[in-house]
N, C-alpha and C. Protein backbone atom coordinates (compact mmCIF):
# COMPACT_ATOMS: atom_id res chain seq x y z
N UNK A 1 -0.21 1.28 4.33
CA UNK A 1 -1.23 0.26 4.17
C UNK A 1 -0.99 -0.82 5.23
N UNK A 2 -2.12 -1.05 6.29
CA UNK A 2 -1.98 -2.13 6.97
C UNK A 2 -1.51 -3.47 6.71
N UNK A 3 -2.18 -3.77 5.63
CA UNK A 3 -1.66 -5.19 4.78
C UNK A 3 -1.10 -5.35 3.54
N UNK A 4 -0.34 -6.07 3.29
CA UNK A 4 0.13 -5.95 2.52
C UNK A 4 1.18 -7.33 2.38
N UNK A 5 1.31 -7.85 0.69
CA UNK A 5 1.73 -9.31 0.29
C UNK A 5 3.44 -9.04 0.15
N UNK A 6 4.07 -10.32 0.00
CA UNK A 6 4.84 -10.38 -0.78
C UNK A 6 5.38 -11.61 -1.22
N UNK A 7 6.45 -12.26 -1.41
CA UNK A 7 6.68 -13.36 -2.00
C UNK A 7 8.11 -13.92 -1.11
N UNK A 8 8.23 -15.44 -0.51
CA UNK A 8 9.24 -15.33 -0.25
C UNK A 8 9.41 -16.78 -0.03
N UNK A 9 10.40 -17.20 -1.09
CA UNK A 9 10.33 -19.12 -0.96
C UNK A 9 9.61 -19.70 -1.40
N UNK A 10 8.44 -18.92 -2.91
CA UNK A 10 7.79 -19.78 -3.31
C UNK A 10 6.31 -19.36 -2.27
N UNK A 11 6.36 -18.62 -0.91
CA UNK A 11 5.31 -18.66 -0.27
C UNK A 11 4.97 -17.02 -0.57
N UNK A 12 3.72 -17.47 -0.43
CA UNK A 12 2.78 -16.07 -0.44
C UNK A 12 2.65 -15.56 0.95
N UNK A 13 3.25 -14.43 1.28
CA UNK A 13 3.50 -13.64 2.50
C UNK A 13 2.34 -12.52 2.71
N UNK A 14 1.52 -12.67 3.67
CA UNK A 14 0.57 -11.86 4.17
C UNK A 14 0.78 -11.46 5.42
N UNK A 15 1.33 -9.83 5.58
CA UNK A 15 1.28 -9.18 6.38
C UNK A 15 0.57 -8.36 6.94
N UNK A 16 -0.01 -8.43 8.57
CA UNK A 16 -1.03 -7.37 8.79
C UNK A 16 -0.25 -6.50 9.78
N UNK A 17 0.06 -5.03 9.72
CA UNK A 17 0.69 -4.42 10.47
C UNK A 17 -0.39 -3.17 10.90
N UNK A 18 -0.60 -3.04 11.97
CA UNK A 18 -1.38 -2.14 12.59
C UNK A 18 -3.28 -2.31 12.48
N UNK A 19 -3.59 -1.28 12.50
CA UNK A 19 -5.50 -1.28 12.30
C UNK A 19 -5.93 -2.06 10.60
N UNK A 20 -6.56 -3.14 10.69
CA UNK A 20 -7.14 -3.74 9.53
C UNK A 20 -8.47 -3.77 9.58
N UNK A 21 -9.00 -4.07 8.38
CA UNK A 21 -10.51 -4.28 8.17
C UNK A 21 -10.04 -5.72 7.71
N UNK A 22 -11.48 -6.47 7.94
CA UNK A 22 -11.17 -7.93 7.48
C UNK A 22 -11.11 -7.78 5.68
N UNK A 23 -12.16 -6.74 5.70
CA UNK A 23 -12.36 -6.31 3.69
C UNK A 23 -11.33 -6.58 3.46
N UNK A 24 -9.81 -5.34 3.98
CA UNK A 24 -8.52 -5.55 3.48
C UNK A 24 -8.14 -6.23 3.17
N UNK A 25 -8.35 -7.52 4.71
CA UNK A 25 -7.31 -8.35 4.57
C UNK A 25 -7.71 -9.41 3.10
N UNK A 26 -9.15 -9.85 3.19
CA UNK A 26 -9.64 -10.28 2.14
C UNK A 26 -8.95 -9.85 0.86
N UNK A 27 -8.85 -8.49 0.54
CA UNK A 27 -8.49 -7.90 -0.90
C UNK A 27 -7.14 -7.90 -0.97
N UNK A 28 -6.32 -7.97 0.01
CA UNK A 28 -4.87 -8.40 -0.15
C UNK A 28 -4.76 -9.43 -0.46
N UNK A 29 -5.37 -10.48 0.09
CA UNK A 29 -4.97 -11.99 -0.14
C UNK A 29 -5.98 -12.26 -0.86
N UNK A 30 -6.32 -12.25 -1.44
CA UNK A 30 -6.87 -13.07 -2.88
C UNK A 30 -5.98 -11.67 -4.07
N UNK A 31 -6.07 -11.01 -4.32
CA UNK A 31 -4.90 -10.16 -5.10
C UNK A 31 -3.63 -10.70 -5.11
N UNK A 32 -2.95 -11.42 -4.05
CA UNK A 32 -1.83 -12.30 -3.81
C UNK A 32 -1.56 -13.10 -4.32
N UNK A 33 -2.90 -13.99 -4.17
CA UNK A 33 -2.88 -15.34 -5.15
C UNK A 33 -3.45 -14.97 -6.18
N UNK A 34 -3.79 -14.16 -6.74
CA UNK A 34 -4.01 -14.06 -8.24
C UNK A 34 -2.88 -13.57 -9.10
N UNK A 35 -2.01 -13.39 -8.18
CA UNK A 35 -0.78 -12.83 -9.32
C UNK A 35 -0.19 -13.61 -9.85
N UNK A 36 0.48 -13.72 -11.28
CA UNK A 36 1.01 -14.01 -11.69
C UNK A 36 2.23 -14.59 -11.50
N UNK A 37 2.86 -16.01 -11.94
CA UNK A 37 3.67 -16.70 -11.17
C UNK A 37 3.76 -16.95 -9.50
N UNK A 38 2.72 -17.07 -9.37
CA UNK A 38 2.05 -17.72 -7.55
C UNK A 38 2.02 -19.29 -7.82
N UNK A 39 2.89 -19.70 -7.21
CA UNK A 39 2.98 -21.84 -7.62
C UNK A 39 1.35 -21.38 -6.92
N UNK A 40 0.91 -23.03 -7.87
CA UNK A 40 -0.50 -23.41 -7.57
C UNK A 40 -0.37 -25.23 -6.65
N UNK A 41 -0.65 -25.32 -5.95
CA UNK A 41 -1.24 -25.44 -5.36
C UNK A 41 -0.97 -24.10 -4.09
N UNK A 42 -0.71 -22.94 -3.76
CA UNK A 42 -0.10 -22.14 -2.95
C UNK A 42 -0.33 -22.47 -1.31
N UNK A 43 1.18 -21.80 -1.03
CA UNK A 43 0.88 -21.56 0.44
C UNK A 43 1.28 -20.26 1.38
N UNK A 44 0.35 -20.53 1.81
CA UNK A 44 0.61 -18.96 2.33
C UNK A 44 0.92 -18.54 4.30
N UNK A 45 1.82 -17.51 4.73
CA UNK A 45 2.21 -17.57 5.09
C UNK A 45 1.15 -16.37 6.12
N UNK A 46 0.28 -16.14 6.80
CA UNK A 46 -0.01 -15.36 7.20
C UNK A 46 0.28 -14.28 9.05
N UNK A 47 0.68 -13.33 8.81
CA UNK A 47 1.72 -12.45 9.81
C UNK A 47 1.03 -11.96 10.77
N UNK A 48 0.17 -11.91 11.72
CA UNK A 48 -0.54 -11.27 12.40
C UNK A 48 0.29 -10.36 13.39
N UNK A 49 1.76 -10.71 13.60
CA UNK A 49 2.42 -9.99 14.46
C UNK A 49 2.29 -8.65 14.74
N UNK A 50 1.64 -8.04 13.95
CA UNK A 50 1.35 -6.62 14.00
C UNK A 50 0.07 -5.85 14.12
N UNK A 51 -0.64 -6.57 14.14
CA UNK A 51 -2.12 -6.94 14.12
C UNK A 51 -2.71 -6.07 15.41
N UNK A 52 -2.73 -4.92 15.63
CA UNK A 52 -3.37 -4.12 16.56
C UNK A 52 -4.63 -4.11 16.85
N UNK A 53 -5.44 -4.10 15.51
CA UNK A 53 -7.13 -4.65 15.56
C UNK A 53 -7.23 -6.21 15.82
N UNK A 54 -6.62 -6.94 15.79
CA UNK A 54 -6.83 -8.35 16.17
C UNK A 54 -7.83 -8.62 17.17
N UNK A 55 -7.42 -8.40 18.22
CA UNK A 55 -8.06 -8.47 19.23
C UNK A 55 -9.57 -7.49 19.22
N UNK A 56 -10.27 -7.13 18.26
CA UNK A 56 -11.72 -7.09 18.31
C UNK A 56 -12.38 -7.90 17.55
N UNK A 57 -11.27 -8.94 16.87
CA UNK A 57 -12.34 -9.96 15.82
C UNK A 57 -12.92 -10.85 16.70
N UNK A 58 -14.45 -10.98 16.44
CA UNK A 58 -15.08 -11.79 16.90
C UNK A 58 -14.72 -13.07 16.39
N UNK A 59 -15.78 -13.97 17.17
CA UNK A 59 -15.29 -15.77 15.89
C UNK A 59 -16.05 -15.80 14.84
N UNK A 60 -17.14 -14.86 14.37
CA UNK A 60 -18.02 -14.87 12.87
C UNK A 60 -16.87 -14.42 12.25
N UNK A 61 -15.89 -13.18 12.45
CA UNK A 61 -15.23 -12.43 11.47
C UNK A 61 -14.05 -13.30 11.50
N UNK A 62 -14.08 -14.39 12.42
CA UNK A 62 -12.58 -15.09 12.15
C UNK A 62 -13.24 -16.17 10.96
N UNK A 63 -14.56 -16.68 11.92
CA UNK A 63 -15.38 -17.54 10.84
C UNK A 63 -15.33 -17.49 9.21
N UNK A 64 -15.60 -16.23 9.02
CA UNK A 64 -16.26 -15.55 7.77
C UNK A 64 -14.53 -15.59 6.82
N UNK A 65 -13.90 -14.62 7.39
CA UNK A 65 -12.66 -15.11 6.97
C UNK A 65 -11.60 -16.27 6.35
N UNK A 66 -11.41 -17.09 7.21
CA UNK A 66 -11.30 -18.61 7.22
C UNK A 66 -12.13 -19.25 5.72
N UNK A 67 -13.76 -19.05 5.64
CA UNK A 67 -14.18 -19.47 5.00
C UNK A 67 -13.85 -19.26 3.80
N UNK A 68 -13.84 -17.28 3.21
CA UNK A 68 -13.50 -16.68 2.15
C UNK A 68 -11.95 -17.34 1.78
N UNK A 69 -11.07 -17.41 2.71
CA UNK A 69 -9.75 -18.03 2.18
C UNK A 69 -9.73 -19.24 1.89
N UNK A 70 -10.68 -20.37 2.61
CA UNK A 70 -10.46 -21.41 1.83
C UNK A 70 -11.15 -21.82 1.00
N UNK A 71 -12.07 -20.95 0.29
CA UNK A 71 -12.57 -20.83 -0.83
C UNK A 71 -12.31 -20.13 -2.24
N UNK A 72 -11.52 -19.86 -1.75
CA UNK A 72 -10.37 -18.90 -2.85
C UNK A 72 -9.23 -20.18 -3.66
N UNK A 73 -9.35 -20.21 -5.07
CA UNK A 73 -8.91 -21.14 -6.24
C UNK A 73 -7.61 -21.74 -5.70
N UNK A 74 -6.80 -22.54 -6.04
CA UNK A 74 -6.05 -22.71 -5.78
C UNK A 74 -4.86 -22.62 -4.32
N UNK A 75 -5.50 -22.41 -3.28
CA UNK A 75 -5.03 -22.15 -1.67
C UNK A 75 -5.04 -23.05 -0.95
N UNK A 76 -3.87 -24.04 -0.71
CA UNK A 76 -3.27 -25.19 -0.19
C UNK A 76 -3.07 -25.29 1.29
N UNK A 77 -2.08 -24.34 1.68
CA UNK A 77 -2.06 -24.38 3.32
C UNK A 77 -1.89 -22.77 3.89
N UNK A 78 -2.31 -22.73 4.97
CA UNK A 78 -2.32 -21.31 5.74
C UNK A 78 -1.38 -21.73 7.23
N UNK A 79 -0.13 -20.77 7.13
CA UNK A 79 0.21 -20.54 8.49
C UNK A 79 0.45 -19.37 9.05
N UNK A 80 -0.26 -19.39 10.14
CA UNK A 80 -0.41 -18.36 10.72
C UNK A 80 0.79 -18.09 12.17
N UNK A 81 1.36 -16.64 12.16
CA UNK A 81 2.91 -16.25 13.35
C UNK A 81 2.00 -15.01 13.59
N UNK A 82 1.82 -16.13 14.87
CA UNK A 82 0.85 -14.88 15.93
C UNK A 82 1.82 -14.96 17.20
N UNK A 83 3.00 -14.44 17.06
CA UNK A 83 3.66 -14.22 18.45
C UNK A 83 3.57 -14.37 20.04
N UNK A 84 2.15 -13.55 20.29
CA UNK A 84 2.08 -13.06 21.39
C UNK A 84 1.12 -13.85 21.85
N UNK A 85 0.40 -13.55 23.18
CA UNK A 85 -0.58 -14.75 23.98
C UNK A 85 -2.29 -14.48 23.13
N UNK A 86 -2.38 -13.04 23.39
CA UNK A 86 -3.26 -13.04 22.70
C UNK A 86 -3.84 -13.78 21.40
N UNK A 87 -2.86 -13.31 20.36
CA UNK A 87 -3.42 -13.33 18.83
C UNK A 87 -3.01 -15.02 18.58
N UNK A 88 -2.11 -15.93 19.63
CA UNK A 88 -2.18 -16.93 19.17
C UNK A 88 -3.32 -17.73 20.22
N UNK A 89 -3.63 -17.47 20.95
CA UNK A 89 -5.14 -18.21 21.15
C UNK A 89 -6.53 -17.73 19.78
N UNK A 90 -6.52 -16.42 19.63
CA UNK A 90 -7.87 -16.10 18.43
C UNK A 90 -7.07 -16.71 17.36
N UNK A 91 -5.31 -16.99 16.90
CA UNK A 91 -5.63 -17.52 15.35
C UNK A 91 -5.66 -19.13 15.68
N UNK A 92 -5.66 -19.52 17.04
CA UNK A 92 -5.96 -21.41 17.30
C UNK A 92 -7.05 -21.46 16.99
N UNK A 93 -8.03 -20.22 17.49
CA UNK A 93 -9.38 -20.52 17.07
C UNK A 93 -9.75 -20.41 15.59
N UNK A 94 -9.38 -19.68 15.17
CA UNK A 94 -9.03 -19.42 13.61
C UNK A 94 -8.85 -20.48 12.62
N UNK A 95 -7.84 -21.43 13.22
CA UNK A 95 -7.64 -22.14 12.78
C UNK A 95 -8.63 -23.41 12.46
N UNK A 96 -9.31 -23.76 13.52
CA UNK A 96 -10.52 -24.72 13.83
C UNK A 96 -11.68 -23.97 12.22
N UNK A 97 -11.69 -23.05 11.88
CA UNK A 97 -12.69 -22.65 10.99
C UNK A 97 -11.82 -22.91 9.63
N UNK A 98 -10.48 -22.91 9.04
CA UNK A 98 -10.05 -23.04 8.18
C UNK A 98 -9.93 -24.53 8.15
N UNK A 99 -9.87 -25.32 9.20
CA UNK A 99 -9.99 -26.49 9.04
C UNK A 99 -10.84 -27.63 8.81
N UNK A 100 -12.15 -26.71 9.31
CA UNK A 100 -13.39 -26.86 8.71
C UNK A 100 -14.01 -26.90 7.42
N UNK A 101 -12.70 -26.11 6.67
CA UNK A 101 -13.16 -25.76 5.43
C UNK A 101 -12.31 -26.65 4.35
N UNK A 102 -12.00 -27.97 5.24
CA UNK A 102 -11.10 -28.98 4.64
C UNK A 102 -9.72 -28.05 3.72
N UNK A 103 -9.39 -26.89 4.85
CA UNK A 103 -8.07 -26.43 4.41
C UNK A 103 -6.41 -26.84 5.41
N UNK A 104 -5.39 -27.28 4.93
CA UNK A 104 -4.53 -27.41 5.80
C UNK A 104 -4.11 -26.24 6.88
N UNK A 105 -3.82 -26.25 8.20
CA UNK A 105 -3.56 -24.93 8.58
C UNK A 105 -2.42 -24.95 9.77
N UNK A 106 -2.29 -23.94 10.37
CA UNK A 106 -1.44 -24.16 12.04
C UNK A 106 -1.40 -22.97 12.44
N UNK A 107 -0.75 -22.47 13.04
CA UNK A 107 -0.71 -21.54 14.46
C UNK A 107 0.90 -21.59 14.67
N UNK A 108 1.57 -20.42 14.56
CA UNK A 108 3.31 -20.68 15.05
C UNK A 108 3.27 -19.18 15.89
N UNK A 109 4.41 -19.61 16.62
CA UNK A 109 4.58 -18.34 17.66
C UNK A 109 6.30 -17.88 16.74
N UNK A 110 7.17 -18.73 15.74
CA UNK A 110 8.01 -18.14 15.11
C UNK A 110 8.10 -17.91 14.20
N UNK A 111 8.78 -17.30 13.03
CA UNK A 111 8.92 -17.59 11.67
C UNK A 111 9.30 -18.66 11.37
N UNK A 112 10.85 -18.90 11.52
CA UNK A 112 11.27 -20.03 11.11
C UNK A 112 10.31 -21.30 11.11
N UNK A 113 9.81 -21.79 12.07
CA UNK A 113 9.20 -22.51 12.69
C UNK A 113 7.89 -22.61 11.19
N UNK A 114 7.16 -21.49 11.40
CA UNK A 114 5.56 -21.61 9.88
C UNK A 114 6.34 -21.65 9.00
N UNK A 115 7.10 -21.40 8.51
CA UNK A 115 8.18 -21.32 7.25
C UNK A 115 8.61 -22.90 7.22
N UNK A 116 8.84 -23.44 8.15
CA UNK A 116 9.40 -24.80 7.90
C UNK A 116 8.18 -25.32 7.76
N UNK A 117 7.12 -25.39 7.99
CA UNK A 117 6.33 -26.41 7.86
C UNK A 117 4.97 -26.45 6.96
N UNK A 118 4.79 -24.99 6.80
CA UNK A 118 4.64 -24.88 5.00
C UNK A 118 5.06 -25.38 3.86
N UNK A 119 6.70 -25.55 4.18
CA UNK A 119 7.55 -26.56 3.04
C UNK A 119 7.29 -27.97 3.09
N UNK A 120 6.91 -28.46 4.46
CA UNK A 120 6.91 -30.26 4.58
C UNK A 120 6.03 -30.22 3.56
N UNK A 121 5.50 -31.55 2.93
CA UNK A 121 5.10 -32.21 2.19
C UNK A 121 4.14 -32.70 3.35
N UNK A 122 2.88 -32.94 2.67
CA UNK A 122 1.48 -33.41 3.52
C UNK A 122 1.79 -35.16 3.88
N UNK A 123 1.54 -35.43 5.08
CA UNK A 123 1.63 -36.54 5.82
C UNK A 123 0.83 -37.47 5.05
């Protein structure tokens, strides 16, 4: 399975490894946060590092995306570890649509790095 959740620190871990449909990614992550013992206000940690289809999302399907997640109950902040040159220019843009959607967000090229700042406390 391309995508796929898990749990780690309290954060909701969304991994996309290889060919995705946005459907997927959608039905992974809201299945994520609906599970049981997910802290609420959540945050989630999203992985594109593996992300082979990345690079055919247009900006509607980044649009459309963005929107569905920050419209989903309880979903606090999104960070996104897009490694490489590519996938971190489309999730900067990415980002501009989740932020639109008066959701907290960012863009990291490490783990450590989205991992730390998922934990800060909002300015």
């Amino acid at each position: 399975m391309p995508v796929y959740d898990s749990h780690k620190e309290g954060i909701v871990v969304i991994t996309v490894d290889g060919d995705h449909t946005t459907a997927e990614l959608k039905r992974v992550g809201a299945a994520a946060l609906a599970r049981p013992g997910v802290p609420s206000p959540a945050r989630v940690l999203l992985d594109v590092s593996g992300a082979a289809s990345l690079k055919n999302r247009s900006p509607d399907d980044l649009r459309d995306t963005a929107t569905f997640f920050a419209a989903l109950p309880g979903l606090h902040a999104v960070a996104v570890l897009a490694p490489d040159d590519l996938s971190y220019s489309l999730m900067r843009m990415g980002m501009t649509f989740f932020r639109a959607n008066g959701m907290r967000a960012g863009v990291f090229r490490s783990r450590p790095e989205a991992m730390e700042w998922l934990k800060e406390p909002e300015a």
